[in-house]
Protein backbone atom coordinates (compact mmCIF):
# COMPACT_ATOMS: atom_id res chain seq x y z
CA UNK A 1 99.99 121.14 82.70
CA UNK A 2 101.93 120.71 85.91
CA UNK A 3 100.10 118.62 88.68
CA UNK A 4 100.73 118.68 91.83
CA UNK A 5 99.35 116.09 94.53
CA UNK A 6 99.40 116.31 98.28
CA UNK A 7 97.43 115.25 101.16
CA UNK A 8 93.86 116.99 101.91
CA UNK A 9 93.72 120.11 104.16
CA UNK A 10 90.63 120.85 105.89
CA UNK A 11 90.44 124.20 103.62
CA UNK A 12 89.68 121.91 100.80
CA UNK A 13 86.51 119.99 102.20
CA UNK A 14 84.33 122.75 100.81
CA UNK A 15 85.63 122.00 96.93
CA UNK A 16 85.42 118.95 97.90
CA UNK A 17 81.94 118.40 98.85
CA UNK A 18 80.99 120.31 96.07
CA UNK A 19 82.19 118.45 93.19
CA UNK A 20 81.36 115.42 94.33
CA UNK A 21 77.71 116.07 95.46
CA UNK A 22 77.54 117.74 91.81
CA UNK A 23 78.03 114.80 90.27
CA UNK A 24 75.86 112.90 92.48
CA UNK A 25 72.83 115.25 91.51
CA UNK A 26 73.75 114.07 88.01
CA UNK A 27 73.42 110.21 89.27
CA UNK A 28 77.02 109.90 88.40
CA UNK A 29 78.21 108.51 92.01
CA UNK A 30 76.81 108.24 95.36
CA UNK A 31 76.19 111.81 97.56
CA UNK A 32 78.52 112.37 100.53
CA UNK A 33 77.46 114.21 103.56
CA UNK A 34 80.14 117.28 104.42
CA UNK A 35 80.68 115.73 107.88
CA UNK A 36 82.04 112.42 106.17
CA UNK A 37 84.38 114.52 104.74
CA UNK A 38 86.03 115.98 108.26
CA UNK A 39 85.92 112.37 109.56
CA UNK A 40 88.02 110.93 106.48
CA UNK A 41 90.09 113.64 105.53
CA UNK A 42 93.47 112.05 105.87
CA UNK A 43 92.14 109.45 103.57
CA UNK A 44 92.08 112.05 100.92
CA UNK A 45 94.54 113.13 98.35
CA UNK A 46 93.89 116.85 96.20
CA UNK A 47 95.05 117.08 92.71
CA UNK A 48 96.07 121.06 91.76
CA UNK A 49 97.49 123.02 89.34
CA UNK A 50 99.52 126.23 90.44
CA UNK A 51 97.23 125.98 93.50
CA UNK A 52 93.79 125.65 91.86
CA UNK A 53 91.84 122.71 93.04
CA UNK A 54 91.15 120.21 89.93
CA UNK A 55 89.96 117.12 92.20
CA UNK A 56 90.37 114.67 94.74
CA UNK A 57 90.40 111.15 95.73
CA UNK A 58 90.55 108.92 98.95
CA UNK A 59 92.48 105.62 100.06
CA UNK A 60 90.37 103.88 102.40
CA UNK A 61 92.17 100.91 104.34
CA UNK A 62 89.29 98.09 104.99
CA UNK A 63 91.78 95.42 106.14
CA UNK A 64 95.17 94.19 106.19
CA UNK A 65 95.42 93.50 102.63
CA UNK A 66 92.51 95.66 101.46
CA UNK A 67 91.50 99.43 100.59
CA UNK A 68 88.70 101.00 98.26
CA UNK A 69 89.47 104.22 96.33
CA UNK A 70 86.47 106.18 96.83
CA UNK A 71 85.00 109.86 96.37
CA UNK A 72 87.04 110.48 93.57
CA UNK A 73 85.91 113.55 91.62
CA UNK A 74 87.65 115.66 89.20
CA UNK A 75 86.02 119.34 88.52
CA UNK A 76 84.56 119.49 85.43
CA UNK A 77 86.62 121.73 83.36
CA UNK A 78 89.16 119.18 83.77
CA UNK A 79 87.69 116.06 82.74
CA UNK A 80 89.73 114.24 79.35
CA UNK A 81 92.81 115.70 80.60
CA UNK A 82 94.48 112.40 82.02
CA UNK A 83 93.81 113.95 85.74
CA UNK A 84 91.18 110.91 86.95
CA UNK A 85 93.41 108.29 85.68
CA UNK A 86 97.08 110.41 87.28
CA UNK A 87 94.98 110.60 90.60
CA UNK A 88 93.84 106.81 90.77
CA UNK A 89 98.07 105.78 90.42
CA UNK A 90 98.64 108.09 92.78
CA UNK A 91 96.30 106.11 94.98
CA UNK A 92 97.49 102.95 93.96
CA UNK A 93 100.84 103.80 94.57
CA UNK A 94 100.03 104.86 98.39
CA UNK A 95 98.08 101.93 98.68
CA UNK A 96 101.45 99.59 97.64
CA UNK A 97 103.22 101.86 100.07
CA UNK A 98 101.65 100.56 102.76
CA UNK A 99 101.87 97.18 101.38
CA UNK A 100 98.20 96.11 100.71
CA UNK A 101 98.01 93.73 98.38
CA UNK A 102 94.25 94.96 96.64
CA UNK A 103 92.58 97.68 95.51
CA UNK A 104 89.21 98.57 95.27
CA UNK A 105 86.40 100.54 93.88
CA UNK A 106 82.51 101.05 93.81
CA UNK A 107 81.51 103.10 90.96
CA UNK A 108 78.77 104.07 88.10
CA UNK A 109 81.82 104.77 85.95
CA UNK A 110 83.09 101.44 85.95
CA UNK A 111 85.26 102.13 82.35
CA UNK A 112 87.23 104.31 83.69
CA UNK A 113 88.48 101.98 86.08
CA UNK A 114 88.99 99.30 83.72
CA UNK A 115 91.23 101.38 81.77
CA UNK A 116 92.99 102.11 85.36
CA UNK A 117 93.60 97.74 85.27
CA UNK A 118 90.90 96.94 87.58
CA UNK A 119 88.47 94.25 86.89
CA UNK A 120 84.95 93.86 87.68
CA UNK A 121 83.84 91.74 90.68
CA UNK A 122 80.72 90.66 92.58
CA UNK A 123 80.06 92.91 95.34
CA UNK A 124 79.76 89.78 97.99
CA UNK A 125 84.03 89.13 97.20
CA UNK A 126 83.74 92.63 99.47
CA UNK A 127 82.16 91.49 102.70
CA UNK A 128 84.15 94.60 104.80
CA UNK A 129 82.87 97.07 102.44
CA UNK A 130 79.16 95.38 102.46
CA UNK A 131 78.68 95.14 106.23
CA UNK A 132 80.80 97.96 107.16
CA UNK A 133 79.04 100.87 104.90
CA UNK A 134 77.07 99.30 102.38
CA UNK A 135 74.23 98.55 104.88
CA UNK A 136 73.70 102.22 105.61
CA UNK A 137 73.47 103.39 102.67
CA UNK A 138 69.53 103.86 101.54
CA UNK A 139 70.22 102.14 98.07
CA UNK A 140 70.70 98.72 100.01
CA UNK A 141 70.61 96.04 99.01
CA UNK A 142 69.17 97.29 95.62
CA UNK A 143 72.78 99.18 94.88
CA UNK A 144 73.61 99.45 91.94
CA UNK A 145 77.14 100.31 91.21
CA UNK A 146 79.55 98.11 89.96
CA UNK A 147 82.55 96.41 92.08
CA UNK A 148 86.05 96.10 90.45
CA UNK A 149 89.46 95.39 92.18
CA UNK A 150 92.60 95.68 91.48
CA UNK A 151 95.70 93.35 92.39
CA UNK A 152 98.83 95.15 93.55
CA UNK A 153 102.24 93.42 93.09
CA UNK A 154 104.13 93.88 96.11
């Protein structure tokens, strides 16, 4: 399989609303409105294969040492093929780019990102994340996915 990555176009917020909010009906991660898409596209980087859309994931910087991967979603037909896991070093690698020195995510699928080299974490070691998005979200404070992190060696 060749995979290609690249930076989100706005032609790809449709596919990408609709995998994740399919897996979100499923209670697999949290539902994203299409608007939140728009407003964070460049944080977004599309995985595809001779131009067909297999998934996408973002880079969100919270601080000067400190970004989340978040909204990552792989279609379905392409889960067990390595994709997730090529995606979330892709990430990492941007993130170590810019010279942050941690990564981190919020998940229900918090295996997968253990087998990425993150480790699990209490969600107050993320006060950004908490008080910047956490509190609107309508599972506060009862949330309950899992917080892992990542150090990146600079």
């Amino acid at each position: 399989m060749e995979m290609a990555f690249r930076k989100a176009r706005l032609s790809d917020v449709d596919m990408m609303y609709q995998v994740v909010n399919e897996y979100a009906a499923q209670g697999l991660m949290l539902p994203r409105a299409r608007s939140t898409f728009y407003e964070f596209l460049r944080d977004f980087t599309v995985v595809e294969e001779n131009g067909r859309f297999l998934g996408a994931g973002a880079l969100h910087i919270y601080w000067a040492d400190l970004a989340e991967i978040r909204s990552l979603a792989i279609v379905p037909e392409a889960i067990g093929q390595g994709i997730g896991k090529a995606l979330v070093q892709r990430l990492i690698d941007e993130a170590m780019t810019l010279r942050l020195a941690q990564i981190f995510a919020l998940t229900y699928q918090p295996g997968f990102f253990e087998k990425c080299g993150f480790q699990r974490i209490g969600k107050n070691a993320l006060p950004q994340k908490v008080w910047q998005d956490c509190i609107h979200c309508p599972q506060f404070p009862d949330c309950d996915e899992v917080a892992l992190i990542r150090q990146l060696d600079n």
